[in-house]
PDB file of N, CA and C in Angstrom:
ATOM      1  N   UNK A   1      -1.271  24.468  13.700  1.00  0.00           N
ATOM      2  CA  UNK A   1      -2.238  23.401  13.659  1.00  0.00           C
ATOM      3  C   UNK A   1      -1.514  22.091  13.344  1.00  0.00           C
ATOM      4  N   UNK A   2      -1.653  21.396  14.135  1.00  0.00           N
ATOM      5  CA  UNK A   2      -0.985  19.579  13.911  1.00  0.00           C
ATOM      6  C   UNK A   2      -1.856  19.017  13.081  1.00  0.00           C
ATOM      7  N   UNK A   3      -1.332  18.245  11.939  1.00  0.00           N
ATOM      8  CA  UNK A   3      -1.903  17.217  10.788  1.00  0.00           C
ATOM      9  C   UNK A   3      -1.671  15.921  11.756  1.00  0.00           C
ATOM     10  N   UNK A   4      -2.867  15.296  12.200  1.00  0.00           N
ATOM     11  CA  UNK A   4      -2.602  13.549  12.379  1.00  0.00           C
ATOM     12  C   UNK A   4      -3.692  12.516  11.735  1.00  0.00           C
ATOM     13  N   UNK A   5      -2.781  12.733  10.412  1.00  0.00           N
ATOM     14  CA  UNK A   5      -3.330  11.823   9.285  1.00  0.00           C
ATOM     15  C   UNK A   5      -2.632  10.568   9.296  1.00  0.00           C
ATOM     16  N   UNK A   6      -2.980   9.650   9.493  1.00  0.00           N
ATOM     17  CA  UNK A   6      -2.918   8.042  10.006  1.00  0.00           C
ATOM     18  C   UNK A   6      -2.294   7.557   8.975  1.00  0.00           C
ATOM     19  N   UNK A   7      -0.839   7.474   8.311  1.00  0.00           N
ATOM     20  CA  UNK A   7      -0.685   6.171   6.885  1.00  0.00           C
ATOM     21  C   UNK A   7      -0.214   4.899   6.209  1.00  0.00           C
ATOM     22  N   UNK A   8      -0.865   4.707   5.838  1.00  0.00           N
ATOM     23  CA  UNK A   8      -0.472   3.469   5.913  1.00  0.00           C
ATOM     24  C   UNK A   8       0.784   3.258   4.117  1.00  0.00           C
ATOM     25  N   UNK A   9       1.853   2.424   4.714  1.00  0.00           N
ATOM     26  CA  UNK A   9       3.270   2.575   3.831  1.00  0.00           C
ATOM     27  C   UNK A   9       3.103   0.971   3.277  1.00  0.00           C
ATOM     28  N   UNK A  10       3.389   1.315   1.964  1.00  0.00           N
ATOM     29  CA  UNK A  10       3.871  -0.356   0.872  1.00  0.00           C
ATOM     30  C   UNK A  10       5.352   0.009   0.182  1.00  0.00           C
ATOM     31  N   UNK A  11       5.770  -1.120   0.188  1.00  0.00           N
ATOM     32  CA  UNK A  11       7.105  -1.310  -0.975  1.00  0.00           C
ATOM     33  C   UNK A  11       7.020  -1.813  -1.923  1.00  0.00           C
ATOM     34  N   UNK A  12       5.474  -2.708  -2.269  1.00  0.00           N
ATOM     35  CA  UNK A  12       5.230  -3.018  -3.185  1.00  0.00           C
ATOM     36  C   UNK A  12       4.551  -2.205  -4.509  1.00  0.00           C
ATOM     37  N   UNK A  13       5.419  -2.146  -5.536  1.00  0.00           N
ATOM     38  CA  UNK A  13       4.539  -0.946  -6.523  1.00  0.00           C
ATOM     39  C   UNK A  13       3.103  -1.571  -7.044  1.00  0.00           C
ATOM     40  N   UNK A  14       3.239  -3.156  -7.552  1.00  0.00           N
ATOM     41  CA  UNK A  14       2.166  -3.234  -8.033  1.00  0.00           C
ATOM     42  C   UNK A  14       0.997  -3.615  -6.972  1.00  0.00           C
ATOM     43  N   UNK A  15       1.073  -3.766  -5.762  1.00  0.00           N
ATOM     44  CA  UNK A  15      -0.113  -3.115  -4.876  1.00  0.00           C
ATOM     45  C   UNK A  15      -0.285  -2.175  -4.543  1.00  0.00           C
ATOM     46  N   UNK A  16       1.005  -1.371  -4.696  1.00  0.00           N
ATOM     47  CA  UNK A  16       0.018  -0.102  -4.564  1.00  0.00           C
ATOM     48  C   UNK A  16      -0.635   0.438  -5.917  1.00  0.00           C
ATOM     49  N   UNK A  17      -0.407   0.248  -6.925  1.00  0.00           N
ATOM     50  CA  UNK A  17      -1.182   0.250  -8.199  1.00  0.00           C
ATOM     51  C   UNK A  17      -2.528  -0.092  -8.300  1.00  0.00           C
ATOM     52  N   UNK A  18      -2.753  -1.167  -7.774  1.00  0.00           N
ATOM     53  CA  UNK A  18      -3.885  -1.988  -7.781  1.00  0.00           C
ATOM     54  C   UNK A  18      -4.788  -1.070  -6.509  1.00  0.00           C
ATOM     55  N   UNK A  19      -4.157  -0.758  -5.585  1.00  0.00           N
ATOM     56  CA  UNK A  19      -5.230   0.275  -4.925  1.00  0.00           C
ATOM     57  C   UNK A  19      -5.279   1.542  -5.357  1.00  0.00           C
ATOM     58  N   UNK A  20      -4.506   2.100  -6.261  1.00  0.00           N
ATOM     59  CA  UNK A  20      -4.523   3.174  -6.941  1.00  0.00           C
ATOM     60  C   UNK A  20      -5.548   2.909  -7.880  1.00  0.00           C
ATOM     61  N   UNK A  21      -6.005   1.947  -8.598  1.00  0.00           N
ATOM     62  CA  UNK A  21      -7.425   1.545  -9.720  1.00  0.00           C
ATOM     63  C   UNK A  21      -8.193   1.477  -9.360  1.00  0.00           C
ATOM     64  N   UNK A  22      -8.125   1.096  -8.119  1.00  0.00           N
ATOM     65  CA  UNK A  22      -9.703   1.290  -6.916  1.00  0.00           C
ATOM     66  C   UNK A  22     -10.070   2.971  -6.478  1.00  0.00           C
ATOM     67  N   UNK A  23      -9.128   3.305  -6.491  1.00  0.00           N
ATOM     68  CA  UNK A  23      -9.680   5.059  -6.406  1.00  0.00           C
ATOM     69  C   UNK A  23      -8.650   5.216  -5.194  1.00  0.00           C
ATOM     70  N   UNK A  24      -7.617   4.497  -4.774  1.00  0.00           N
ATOM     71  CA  UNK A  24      -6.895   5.092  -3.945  1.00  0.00           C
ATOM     72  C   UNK A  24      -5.166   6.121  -4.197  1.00  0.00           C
ATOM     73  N   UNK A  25      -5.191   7.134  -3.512  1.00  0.00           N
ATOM     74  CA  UNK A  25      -3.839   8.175  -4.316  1.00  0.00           C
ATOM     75  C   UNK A  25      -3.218   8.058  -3.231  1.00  0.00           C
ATOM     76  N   UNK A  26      -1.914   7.395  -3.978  1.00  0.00           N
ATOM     77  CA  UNK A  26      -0.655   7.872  -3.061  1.00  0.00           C
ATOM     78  C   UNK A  26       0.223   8.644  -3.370  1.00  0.00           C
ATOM     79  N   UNK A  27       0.977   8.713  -2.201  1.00  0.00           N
ATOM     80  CA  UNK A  27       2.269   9.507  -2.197  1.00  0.00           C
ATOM     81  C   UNK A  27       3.421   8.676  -2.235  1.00  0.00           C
ATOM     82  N   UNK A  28       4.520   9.375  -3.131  1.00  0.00           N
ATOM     83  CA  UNK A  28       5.403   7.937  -3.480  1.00  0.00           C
ATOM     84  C   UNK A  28       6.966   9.299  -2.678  1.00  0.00           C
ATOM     85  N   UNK A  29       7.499   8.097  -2.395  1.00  0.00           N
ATOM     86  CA  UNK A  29       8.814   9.084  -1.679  1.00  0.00           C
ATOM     87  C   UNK A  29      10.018   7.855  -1.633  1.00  0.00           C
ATOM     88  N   UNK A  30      11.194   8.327  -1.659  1.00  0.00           N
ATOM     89  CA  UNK A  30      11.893   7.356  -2.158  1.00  0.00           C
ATOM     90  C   UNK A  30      12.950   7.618  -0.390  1.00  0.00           C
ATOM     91  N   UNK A  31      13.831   6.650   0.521  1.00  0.00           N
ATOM     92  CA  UNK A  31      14.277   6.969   1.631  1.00  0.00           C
ATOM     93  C   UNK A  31      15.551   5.822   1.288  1.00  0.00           C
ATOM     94  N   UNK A  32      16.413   6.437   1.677  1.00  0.00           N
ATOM     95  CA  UNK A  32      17.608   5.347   2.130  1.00  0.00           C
ATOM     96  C   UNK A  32      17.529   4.526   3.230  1.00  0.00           C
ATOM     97  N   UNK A  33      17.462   2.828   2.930  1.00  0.00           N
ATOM     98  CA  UNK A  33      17.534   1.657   3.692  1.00  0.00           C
ATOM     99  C   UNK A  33      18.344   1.034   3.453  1.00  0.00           C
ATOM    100  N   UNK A  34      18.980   0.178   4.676  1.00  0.00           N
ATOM    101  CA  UNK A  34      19.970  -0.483   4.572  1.00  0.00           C
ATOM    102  C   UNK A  34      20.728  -0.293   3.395  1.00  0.00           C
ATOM    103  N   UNK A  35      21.510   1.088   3.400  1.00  0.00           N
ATOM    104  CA  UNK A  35      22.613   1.239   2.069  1.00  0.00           C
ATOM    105  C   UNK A  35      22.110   1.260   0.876  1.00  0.00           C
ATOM    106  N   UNK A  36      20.722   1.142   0.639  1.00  0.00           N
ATOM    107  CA  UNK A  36      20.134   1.282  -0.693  1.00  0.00           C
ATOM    108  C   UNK A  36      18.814   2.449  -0.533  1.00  0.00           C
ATOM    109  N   UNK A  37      18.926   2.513  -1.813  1.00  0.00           N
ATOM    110  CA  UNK A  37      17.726   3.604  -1.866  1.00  0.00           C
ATOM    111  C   UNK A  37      15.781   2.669  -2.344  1.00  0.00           C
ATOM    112  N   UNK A  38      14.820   2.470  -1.707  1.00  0.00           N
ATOM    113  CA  UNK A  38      13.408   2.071  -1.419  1.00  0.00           C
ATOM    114  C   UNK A  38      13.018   2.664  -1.875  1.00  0.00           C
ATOM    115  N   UNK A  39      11.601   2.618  -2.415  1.00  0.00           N
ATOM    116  CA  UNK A  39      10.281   3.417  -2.813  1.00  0.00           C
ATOM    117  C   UNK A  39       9.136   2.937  -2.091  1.00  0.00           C
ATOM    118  N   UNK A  40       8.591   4.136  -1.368  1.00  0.00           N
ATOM    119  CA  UNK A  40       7.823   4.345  -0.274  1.00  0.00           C
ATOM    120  C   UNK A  40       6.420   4.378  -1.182  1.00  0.00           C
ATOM    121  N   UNK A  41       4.916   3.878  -0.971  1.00  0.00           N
ATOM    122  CA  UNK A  41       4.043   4.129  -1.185  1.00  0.00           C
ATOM    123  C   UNK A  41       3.253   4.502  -0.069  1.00  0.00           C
ATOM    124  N   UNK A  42       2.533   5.675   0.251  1.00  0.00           N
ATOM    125  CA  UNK A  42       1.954   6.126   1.577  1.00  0.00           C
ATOM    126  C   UNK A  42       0.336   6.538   0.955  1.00  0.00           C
ATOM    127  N   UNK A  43       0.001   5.821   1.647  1.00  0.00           N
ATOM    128  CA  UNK A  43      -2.033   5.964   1.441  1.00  0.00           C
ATOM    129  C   UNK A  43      -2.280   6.786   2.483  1.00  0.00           C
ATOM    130  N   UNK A  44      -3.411   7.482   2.880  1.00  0.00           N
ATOM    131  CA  UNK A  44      -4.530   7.567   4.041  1.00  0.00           C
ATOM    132  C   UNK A  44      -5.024   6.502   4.335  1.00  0.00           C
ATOM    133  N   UNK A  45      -4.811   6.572   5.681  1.00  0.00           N
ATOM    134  CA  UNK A  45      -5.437   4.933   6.553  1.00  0.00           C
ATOM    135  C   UNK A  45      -6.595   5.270   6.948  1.00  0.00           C
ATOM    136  N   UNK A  46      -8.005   4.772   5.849  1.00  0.00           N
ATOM    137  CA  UNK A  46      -9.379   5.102   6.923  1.00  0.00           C
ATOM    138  C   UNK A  46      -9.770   3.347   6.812  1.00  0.00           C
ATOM    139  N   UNK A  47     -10.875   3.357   7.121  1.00  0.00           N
ATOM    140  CA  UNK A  47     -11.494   2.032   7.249  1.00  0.00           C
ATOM    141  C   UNK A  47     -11.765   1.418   5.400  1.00  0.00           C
ATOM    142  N   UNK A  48     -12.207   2.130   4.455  1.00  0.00           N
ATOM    143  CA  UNK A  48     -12.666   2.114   3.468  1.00  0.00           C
ATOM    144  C   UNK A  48     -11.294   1.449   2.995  1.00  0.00           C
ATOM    145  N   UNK A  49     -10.030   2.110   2.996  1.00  0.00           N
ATOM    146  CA  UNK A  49      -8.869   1.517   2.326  1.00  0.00           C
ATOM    147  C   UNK A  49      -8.610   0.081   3.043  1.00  0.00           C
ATOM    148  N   UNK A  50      -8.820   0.224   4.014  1.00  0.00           N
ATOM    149  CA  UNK A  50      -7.918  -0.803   5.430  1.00  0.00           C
ATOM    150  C   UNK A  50      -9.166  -2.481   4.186  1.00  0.00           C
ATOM    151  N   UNK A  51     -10.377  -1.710   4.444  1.00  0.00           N
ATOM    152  CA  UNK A  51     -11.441  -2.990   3.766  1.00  0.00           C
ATOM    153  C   UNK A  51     -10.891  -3.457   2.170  1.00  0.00           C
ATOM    154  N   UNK A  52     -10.449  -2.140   1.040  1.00  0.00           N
ATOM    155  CA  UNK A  52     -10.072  -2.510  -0.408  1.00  0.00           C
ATOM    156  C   UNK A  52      -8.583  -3.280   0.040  1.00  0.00           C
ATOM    157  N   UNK A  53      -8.056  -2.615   0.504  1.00  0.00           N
ATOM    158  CA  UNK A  53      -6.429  -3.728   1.049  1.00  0.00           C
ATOM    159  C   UNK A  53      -6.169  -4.778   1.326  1.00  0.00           C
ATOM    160  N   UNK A  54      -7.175  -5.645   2.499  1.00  0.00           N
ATOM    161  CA  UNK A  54      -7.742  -6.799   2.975  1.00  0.00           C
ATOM    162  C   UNK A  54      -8.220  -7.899   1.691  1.00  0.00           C
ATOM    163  N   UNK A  55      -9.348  -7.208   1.194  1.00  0.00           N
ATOM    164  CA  UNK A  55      -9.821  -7.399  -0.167  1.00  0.00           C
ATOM    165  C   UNK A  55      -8.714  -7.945  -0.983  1.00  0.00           C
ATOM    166  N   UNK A  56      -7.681  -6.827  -1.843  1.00  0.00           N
ATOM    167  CA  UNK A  56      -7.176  -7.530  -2.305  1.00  0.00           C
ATOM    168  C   UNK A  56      -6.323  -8.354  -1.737  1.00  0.00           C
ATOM    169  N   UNK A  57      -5.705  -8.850  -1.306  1.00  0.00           N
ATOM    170  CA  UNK A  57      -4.831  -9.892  -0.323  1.00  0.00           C
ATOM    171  C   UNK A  57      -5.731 -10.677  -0.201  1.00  0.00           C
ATOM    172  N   UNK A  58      -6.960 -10.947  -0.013  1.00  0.00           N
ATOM    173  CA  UNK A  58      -7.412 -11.799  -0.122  1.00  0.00           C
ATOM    174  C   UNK A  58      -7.949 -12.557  -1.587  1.00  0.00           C
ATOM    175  N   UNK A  59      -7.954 -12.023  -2.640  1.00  0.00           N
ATOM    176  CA  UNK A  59      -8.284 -12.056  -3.682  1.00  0.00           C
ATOM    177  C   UNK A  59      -6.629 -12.919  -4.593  1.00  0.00           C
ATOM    178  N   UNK A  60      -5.437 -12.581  -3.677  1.00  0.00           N
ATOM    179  CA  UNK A  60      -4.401 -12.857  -4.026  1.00  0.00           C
ATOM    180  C   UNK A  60      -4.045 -13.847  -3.434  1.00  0.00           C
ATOM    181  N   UNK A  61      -4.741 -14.202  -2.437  1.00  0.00           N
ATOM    182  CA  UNK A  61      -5.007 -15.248  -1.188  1.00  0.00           C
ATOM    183  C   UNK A  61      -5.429 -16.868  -2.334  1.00  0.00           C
ATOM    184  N   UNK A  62      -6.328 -16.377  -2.308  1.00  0.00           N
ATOM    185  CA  UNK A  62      -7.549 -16.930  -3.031  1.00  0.00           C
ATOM    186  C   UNK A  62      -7.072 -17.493  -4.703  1.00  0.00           C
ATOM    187  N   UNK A  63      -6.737 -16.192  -5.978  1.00  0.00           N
ATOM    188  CA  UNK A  63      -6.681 -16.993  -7.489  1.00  0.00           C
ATOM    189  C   UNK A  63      -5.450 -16.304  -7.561  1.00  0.00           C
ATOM    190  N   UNK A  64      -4.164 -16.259  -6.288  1.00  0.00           N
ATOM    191  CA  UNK A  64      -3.029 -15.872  -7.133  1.00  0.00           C
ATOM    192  C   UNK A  64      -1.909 -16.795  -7.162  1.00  0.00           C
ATOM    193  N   UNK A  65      -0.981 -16.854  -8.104  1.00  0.00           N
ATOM    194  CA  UNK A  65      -0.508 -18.022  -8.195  1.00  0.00           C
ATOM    195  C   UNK A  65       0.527 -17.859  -7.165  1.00  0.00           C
ATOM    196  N   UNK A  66       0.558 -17.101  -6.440  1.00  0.00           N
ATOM    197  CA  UNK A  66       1.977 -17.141  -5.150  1.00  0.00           C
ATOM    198  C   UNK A  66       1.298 -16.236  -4.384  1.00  0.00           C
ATOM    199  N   UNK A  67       1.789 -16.632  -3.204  1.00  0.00           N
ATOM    200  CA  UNK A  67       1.262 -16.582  -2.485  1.00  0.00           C
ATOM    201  C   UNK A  67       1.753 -16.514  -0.506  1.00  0.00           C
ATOM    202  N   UNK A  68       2.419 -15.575   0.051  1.00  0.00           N
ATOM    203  CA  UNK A  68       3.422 -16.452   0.847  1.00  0.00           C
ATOM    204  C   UNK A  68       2.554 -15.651   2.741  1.00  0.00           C
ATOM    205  N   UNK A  69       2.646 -16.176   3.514  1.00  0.00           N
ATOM    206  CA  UNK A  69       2.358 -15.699   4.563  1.00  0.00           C
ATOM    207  C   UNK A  69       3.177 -15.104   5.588  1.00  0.00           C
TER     208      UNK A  69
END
């Protein structure tokens, strides 16, 4: 049986934290990049996360003090 569970990946810990307080669980996995070792944050991509994600970025958009596009 094939798993095609859709996910969506951050490098940022404290967003993925912040969707982790919203009720979202990730999977954390660590991969060698460019000669160094990364930390992977991997969600389930449904619509519900894709909307809390947006959300915050926009919220960081909006009252955070940096901010970059």
């Amino acid at each position: 049986m094939e798993n095609n569970v859709l996910t969506f990946n951050l490098e940022n810990k404290y967003l993925a934290d912040a969707l982790a307080f919203l009720g979202y669980r990730y999977y954390k996995y660590s991969t060698k990049m460019d000669n160094r070792i990364k930390t992977i944050y991997t969600f389930k991509r449904t619509p519900e996360f894709m909307a809390a994600f947006n959300g915050i970025l926009e919220l960081k958009k909006t009252n955070g003090q940096f901010y970059v596009e």
